[in-house]
N, C-alpha and C. Protein backbone atom coordinates (compact mmCIF):
# COMPACT_ATOMS: atom_id res chain seq x y z
N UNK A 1 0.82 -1.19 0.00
CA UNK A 1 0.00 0.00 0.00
C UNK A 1 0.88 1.27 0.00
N UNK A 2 2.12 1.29 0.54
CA UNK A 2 2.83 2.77 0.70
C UNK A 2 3.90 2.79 -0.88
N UNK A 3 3.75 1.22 -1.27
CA UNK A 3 4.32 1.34 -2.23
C UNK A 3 3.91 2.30 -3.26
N UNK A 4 2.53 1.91 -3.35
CA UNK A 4 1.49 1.96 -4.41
C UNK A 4 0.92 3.32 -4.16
N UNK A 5 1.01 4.07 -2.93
CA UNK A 5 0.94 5.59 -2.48
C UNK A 5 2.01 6.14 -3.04
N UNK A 6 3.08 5.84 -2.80
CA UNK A 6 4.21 6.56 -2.72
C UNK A 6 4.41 6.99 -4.54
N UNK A 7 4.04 5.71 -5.58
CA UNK A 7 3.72 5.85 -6.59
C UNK A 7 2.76 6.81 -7.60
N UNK A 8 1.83 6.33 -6.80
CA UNK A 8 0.45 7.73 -6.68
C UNK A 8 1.31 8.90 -7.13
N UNK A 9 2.21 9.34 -5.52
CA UNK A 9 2.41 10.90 -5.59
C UNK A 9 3.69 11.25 -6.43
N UNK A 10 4.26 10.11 -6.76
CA UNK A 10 5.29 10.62 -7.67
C UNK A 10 4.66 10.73 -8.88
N UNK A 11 3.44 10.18 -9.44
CA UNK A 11 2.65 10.28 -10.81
C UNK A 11 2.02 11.20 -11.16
N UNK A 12 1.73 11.57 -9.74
CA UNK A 12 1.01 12.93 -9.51
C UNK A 12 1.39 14.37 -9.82
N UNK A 13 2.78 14.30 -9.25
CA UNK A 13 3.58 15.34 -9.37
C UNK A 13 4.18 15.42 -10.66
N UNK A 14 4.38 14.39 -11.70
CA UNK A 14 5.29 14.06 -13.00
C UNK A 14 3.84 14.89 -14.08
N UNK A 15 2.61 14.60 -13.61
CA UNK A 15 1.88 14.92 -14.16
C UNK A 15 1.53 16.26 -14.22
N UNK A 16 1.79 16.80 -13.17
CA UNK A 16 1.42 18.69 -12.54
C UNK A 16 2.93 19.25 -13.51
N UNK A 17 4.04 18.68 -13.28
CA UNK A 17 5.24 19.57 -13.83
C UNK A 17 4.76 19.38 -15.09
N UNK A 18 4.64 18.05 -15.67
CA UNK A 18 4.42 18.19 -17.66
C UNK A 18 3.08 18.91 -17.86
N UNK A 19 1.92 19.22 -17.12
CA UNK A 19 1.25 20.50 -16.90
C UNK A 19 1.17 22.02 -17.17
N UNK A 20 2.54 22.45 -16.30
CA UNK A 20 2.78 23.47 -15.76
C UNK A 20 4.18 23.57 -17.04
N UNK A 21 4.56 22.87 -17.43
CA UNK A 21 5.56 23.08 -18.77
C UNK A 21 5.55 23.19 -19.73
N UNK A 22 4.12 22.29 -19.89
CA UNK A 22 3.62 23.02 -21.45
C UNK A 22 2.55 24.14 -21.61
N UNK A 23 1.92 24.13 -19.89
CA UNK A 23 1.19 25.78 -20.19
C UNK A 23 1.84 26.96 -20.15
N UNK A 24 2.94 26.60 -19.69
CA UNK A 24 4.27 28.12 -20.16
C UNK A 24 4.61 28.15 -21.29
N UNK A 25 5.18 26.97 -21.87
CA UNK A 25 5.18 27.44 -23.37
C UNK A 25 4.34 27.28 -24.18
N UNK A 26 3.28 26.98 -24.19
CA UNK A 26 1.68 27.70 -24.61
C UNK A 26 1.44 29.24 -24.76
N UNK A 27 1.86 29.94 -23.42
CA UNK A 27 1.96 31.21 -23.15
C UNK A 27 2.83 32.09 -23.65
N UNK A 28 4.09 31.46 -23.65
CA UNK A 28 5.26 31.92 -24.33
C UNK A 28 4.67 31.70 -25.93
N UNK A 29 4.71 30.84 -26.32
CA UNK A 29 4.27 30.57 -27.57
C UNK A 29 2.84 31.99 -28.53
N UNK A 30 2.41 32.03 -27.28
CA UNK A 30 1.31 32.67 -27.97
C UNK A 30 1.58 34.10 -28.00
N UNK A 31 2.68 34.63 -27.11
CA UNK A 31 2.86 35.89 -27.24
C UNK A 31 3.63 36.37 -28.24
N UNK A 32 4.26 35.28 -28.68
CA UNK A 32 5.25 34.83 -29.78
C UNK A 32 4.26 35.61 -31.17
N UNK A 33 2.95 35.07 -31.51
CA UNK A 33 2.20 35.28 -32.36
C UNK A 33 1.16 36.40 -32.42
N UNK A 34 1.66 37.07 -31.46
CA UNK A 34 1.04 38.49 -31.41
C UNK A 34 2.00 39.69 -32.18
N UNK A 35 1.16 39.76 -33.47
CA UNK A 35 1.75 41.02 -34.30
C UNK A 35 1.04 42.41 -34.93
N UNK A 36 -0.23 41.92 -34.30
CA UNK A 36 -1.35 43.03 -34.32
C UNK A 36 -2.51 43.08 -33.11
N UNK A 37 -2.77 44.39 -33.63
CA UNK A 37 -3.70 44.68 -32.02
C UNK A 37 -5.02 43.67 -31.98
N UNK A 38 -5.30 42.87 -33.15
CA UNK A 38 -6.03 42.09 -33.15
C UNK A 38 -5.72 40.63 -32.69
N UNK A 39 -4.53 40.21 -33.27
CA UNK A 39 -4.03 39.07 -32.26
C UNK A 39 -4.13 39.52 -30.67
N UNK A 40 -3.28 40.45 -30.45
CA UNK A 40 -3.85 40.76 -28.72
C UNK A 40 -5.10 40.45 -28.50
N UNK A 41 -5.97 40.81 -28.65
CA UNK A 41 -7.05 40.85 -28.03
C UNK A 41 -7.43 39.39 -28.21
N UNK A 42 -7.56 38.73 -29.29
CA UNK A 42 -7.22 37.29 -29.17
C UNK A 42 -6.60 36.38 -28.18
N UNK A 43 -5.60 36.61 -28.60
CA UNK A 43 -4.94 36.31 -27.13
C UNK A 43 -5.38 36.38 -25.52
N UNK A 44 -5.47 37.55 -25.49
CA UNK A 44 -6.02 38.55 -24.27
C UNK A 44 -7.60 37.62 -23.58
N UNK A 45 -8.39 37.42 -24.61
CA UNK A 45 -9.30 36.34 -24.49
C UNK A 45 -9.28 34.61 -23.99
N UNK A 46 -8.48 34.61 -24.90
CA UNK A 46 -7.56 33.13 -24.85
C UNK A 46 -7.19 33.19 -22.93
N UNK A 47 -6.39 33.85 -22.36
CA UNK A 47 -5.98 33.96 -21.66
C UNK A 47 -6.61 33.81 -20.14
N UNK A 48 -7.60 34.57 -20.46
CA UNK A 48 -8.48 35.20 -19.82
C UNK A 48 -9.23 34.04 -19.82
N UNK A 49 -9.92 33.22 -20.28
CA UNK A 49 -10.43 31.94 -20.36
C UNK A 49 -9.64 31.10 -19.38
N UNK A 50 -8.07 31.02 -19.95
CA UNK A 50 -7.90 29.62 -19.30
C UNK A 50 -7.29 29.54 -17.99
N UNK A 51 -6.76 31.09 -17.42
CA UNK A 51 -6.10 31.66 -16.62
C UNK A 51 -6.49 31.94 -15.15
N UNK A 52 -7.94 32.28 -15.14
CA UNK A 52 -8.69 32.24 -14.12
C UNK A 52 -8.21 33.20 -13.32
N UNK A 53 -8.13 33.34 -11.91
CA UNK A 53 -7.19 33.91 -11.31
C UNK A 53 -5.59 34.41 -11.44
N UNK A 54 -4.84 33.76 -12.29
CA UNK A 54 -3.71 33.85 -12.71
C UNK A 54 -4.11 35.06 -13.84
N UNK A 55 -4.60 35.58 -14.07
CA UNK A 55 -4.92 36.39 -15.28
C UNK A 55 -5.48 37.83 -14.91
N UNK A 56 -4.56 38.85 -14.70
CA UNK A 56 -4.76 40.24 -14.40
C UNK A 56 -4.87 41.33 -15.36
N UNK A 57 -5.62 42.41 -15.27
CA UNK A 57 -5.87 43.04 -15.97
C UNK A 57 -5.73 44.60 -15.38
N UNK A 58 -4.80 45.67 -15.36
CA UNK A 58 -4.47 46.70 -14.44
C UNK A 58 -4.66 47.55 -15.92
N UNK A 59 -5.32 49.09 -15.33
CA UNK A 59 -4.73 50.37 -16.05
C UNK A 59 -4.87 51.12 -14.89
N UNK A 60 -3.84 52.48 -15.87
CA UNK A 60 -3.90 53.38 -15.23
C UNK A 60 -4.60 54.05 -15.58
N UNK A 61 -4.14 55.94 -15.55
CA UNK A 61 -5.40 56.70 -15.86
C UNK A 61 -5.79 56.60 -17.04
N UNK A 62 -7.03 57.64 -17.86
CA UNK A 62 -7.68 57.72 -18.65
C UNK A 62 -5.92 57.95 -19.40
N UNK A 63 -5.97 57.32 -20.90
CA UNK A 63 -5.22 57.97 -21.80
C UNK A 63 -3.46 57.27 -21.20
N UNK A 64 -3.29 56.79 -20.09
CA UNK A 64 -2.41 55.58 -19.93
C UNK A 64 -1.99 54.41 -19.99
N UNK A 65 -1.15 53.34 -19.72
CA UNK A 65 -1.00 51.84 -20.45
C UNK A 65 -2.18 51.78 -19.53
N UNK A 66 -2.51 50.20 -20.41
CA UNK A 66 -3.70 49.59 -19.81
C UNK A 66 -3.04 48.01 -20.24
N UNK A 67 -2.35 47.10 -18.77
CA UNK A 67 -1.81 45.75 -18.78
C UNK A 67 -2.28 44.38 -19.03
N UNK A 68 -2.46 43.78 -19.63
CA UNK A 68 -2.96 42.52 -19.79
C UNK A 68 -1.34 41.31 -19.13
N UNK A 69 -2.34 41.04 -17.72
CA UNK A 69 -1.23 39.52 -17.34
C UNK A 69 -1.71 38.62 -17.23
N UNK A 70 -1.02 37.51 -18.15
CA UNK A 70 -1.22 35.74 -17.33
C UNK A 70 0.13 35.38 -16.78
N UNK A 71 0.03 34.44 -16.02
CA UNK A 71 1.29 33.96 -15.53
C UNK A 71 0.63 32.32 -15.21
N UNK A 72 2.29 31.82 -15.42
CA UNK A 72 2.22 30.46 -15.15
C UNK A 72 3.23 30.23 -13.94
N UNK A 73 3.08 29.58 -13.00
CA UNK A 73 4.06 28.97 -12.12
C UNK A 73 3.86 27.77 -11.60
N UNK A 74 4.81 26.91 -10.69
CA UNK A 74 5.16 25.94 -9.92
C UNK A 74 5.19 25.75 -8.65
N UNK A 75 4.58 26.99 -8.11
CA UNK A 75 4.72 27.18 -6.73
C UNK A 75 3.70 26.48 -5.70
N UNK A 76 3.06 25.42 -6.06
CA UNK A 76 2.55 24.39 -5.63
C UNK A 76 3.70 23.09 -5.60
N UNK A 77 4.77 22.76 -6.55
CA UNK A 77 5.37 21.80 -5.99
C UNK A 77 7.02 22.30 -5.58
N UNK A 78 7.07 23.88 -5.87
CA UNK A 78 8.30 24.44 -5.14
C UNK A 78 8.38 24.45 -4.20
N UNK A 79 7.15 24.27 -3.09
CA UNK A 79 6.87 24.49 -1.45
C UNK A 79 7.12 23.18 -1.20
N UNK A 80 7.11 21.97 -2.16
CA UNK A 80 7.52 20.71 -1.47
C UNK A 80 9.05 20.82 -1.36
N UNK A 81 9.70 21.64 -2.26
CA UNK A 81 11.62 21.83 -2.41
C UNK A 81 11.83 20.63 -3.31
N UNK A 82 10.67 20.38 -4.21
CA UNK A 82 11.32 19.69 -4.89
C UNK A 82 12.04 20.37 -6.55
N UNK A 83 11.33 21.70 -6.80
CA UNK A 83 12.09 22.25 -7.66
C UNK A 83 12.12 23.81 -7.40
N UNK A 84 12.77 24.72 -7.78
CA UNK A 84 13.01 25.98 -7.70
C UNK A 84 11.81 26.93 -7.82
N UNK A 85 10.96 27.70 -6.90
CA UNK A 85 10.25 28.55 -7.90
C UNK A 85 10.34 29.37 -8.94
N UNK A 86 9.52 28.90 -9.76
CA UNK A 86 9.92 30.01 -11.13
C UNK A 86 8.63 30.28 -11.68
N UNK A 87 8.49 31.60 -12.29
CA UNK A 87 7.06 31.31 -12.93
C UNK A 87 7.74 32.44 -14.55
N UNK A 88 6.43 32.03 -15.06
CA UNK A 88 6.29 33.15 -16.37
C UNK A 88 5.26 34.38 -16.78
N UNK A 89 5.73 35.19 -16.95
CA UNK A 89 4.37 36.40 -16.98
C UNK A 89 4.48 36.61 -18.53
N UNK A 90 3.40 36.19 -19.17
CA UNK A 90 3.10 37.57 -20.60
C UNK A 90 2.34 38.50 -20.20
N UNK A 91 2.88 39.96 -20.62
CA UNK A 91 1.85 41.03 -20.57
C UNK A 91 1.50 41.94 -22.04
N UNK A 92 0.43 42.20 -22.29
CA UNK A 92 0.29 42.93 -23.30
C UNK A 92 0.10 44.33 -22.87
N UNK A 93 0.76 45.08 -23.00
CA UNK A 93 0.46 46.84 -22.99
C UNK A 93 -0.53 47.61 -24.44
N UNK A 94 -1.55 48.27 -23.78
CA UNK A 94 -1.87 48.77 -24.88
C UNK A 94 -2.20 50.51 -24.43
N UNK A 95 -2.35 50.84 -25.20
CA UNK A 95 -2.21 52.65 -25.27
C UNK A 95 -3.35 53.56 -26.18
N UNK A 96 -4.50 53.50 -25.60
CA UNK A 96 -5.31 54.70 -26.45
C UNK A 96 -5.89 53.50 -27.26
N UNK A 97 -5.78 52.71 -27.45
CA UNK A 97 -6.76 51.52 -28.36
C UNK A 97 -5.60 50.99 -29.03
N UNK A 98 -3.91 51.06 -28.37
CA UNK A 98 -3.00 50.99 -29.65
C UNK A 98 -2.03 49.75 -29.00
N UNK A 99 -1.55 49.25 -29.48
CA UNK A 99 -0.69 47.22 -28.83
C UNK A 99 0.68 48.39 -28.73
N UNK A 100 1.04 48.27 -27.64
CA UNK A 100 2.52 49.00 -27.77
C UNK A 100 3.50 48.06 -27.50
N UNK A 101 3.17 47.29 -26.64
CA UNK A 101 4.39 46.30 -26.02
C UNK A 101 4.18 44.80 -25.76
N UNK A 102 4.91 43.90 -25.87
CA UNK A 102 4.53 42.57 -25.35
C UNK A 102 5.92 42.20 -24.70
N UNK A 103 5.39 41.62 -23.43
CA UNK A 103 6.56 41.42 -22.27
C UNK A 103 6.69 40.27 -22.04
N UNK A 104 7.60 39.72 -21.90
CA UNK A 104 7.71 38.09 -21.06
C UNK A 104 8.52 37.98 -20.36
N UNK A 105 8.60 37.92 -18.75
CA UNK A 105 9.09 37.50 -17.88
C UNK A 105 9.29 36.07 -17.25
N UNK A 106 10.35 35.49 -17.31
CA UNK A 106 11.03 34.39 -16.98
C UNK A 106 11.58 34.35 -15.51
N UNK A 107 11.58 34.06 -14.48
CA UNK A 107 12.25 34.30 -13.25
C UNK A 107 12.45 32.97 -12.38
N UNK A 108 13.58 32.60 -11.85
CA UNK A 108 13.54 31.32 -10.93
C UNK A 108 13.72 31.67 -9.61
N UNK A 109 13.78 30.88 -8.90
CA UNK A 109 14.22 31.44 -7.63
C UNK A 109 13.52 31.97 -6.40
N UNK A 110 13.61 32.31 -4.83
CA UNK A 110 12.93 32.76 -3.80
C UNK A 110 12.86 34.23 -3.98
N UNK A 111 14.05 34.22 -4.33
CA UNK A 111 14.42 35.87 -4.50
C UNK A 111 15.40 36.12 -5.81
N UNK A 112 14.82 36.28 -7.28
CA UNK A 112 14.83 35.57 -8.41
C UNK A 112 16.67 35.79 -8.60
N UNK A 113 17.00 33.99 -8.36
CA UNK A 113 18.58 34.11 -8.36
C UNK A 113 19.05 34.35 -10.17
N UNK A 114 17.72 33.80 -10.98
CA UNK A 114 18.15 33.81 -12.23
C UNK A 114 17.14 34.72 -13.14
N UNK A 115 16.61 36.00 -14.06
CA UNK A 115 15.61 36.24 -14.18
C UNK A 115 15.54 36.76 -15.93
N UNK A 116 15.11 36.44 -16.57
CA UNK A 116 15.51 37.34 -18.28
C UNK A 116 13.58 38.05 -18.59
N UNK A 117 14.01 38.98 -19.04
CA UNK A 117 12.62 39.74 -19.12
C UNK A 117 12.58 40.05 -20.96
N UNK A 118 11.67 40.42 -21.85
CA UNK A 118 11.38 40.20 -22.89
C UNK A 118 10.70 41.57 -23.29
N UNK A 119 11.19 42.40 -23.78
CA UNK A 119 10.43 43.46 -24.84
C UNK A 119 10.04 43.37 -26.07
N UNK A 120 9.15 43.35 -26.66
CA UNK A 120 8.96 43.36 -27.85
C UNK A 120 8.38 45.02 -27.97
N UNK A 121 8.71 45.90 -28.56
CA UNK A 121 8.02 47.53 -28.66
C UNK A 121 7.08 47.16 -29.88
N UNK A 122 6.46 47.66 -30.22
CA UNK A 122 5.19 48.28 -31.35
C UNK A 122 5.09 49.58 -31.69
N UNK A 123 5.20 50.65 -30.44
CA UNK A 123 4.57 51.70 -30.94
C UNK A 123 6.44 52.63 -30.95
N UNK A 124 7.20 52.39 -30.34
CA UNK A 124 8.84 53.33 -30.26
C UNK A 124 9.11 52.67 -31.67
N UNK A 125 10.36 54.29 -31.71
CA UNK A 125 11.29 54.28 -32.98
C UNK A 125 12.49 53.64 -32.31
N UNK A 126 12.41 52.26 -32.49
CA UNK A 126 13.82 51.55 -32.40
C UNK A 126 14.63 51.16 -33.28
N UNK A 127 15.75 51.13 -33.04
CA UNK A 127 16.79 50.65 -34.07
C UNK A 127 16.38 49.16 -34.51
N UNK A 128 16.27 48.58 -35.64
CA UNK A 128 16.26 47.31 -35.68
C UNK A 128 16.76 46.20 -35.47
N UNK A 129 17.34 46.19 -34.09
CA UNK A 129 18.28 45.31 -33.30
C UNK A 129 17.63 44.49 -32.62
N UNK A 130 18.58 43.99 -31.76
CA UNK A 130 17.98 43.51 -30.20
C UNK A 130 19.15 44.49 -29.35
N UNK A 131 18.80 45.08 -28.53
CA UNK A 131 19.35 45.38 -27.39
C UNK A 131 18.93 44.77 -25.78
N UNK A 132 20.60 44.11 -25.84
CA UNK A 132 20.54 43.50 -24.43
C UNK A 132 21.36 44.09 -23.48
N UNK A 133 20.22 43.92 -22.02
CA UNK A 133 21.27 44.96 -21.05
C UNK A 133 21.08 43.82 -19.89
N UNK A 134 22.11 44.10 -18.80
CA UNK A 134 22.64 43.09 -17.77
C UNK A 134 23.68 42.24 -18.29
N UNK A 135 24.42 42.60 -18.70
CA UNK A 135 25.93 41.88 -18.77
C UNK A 135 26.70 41.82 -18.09
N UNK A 136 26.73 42.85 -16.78
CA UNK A 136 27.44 42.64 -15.54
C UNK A 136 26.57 41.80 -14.74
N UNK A 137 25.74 41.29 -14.95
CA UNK A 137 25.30 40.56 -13.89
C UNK A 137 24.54 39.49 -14.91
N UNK A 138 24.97 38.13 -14.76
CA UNK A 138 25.32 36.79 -15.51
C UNK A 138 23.77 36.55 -15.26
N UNK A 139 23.16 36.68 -13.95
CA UNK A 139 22.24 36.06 -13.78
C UNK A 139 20.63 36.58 -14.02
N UNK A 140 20.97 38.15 -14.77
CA UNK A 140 19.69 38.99 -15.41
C UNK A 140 20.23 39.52 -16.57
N UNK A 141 19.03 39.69 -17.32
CA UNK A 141 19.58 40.16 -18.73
C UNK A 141 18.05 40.65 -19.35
N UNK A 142 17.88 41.64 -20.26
CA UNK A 142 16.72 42.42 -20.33
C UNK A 142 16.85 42.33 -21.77
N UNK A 143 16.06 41.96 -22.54
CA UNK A 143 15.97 42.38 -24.12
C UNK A 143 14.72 43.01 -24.50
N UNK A 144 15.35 44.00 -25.37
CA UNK A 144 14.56 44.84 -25.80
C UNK A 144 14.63 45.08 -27.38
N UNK A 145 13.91 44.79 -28.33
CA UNK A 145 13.28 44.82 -29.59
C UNK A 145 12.12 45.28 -29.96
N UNK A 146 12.16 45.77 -31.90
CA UNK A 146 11.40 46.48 -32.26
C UNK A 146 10.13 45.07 -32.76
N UNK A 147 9.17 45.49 -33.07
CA UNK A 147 8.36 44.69 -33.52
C UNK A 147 8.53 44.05 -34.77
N UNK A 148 9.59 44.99 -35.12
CA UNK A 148 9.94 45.05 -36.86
C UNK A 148 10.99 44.00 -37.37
N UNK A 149 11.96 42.76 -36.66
CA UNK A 149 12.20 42.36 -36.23
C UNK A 149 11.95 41.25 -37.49
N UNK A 150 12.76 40.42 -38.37
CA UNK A 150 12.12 39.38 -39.50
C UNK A 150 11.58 38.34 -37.77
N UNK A 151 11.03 37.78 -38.77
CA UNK A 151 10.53 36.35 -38.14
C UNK A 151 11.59 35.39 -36.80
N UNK A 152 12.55 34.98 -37.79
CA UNK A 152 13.42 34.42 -37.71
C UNK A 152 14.41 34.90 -36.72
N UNK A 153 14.85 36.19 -36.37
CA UNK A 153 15.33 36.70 -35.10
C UNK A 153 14.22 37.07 -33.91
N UNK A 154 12.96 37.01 -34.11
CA UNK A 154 11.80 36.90 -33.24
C UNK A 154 11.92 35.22 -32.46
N UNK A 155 12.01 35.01 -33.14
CA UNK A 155 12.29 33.31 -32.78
C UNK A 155 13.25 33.60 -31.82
N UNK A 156 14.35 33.50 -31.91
CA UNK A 156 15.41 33.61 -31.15
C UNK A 156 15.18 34.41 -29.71
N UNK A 157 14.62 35.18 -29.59
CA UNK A 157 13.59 36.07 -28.72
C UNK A 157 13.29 35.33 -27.69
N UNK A 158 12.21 34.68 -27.73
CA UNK A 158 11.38 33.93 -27.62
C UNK A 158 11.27 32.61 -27.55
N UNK A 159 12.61 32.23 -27.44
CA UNK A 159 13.23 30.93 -27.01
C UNK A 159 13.15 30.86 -25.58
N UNK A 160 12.52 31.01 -24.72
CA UNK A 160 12.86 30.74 -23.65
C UNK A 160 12.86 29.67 -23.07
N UNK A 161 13.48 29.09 -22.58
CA UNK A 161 13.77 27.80 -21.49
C UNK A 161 12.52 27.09 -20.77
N UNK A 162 11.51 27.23 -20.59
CA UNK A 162 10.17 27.06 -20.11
C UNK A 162 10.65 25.55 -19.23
N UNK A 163 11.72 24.55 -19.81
CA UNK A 163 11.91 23.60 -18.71
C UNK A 163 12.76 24.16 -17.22
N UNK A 164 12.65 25.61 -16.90
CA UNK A 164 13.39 26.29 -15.91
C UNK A 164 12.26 25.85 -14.85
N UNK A 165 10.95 25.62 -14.85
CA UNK A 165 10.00 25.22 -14.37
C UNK A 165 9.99 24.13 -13.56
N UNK A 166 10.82 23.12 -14.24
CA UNK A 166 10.15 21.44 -13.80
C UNK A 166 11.76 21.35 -13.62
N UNK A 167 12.88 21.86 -13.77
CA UNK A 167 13.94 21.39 -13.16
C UNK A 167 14.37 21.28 -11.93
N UNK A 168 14.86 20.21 -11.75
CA UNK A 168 15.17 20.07 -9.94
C UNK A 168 16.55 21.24 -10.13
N UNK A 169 16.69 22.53 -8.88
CA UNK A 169 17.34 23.00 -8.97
C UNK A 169 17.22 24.24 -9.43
N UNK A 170 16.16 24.04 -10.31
CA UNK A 170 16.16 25.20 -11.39
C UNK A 170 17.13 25.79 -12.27
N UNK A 171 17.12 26.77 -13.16
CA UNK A 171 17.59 27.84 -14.06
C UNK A 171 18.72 28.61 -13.10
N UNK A 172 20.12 28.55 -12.77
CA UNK A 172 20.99 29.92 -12.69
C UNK A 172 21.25 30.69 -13.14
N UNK A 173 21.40 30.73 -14.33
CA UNK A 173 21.48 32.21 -15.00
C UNK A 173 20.99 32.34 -16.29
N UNK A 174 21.00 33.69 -16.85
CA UNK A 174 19.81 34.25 -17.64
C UNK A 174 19.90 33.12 -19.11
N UNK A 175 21.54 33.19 -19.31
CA UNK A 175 21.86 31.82 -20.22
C UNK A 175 20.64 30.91 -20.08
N UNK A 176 20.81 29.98 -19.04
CA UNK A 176 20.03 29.10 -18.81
C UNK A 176 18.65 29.29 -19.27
N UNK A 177 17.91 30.52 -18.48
CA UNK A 177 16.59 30.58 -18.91
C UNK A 177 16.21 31.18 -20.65
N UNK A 178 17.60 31.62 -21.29
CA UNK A 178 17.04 32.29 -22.80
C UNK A 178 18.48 31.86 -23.08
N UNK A 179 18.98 30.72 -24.16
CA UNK A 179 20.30 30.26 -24.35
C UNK A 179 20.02 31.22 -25.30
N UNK A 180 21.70 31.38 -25.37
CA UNK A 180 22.47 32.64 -26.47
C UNK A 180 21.77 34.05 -26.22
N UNK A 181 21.37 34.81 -24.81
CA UNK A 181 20.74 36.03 -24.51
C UNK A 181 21.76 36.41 -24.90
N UNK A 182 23.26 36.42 -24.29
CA UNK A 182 24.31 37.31 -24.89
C UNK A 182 24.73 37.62 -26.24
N UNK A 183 24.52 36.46 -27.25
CA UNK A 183 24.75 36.81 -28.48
C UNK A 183 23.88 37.58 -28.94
N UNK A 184 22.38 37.99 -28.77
CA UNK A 184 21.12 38.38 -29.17
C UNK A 184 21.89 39.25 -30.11
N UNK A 185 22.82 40.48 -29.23
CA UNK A 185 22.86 41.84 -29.73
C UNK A 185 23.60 41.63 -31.35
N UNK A 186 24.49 40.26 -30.82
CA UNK A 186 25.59 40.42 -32.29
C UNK A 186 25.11 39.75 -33.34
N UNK A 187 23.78 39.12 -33.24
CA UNK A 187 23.53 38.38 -34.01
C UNK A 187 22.78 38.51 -35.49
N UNK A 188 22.30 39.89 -34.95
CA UNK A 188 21.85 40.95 -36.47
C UNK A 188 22.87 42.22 -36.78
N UNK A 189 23.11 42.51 -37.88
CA UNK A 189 23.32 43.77 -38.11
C UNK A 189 22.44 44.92 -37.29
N UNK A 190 23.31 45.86 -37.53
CA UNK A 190 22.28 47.31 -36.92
C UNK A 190 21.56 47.46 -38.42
N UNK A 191 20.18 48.47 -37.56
CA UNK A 191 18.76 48.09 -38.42
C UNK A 191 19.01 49.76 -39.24
């Protein structure tokens, strides 16, 4: 019987992490495919459906951003110590009726030892790069991009690690949670 328990809860738990790993990159995935203010709101729906409580919605004043969040986390089997907390946030920013930004936050940790955050702009005049900042510090790293961006270096973006989730141990550094964050910058010409 404790065999056959003990089995239970390890099936249990194998089942919650492959869960909780593919509804992050579901999430990740879908923010991925937001390239108009109409996908947002798509999305934004999508979200909002499957998110329940995990799914926030903040503005500020009249004529300020107005936030769309889901987040995914683990913090149901991080409290057992069997893996690191980490969760994922997409947010959509929008402005006056207008998609300005899409964010993705990656973070592991109590007090996030490892964390990479995700800009995509819409509405700024950016160079057609990626600009990455946190290079003095291995274990955060911030990218920031135009919307304008081919396909194919969007990808690269948007790679994130989503098994930072279900690893015993978790994600240490930003590497870990977005491989090649450091190359991002060298990896296109300037735009």
């Amino acid at each position: 019987m404790l065999v056959a328990g003990a089995a239970l809860f390890g099936l249990g738990i194998a089942i919650y992490l492959a869960h909780v790993h593919a509804s992050a990159t579901a999430l990740i995935n879908s923010a991925r495919e937001i390239r108009t203010k109409a996908d947002a709101e798509r999305e934004i729906a999508a979200w909002r459906k499957r998110s329940g409580n995990d799914f926030r919605e903040e503005s500020n004043h009249p004529g300020g951003d107005h936030n769309y969040d889901a987040q995914i986390g683990n913090l149901a089997i991080a409290r057992l110590r069997l893996v690191q907390p980490t969760g994922v946030t997409v947010s959509v920013t929008m402005r006056d009726g207008n998609l300005r930004c899409v964010t993705v936050i990656e973070s592991t940790g109590w007090y996030p030892i490892a964390s990479v955050i995700l800009q995509e702009w819409f509405d700024e005049d950016l160079p057609n790069r990626f600009h990455v900042s946190g290079h003095r510090s291995p274990s955060r790293a911030t990218v920031y991009f135009p919307s304008s961006l081919p396909d194919n270096q969007r990808r690269k973006a948007f790679a994130v690690n989503t098994k930072c989730l279900v690893r015993l141990g978790g994600c240490k550094t930003a590497d870990d949670i977005l491989p090649g964050v450091w190359q991002l910058e060298s990896s296109i010409g300037p735009g």
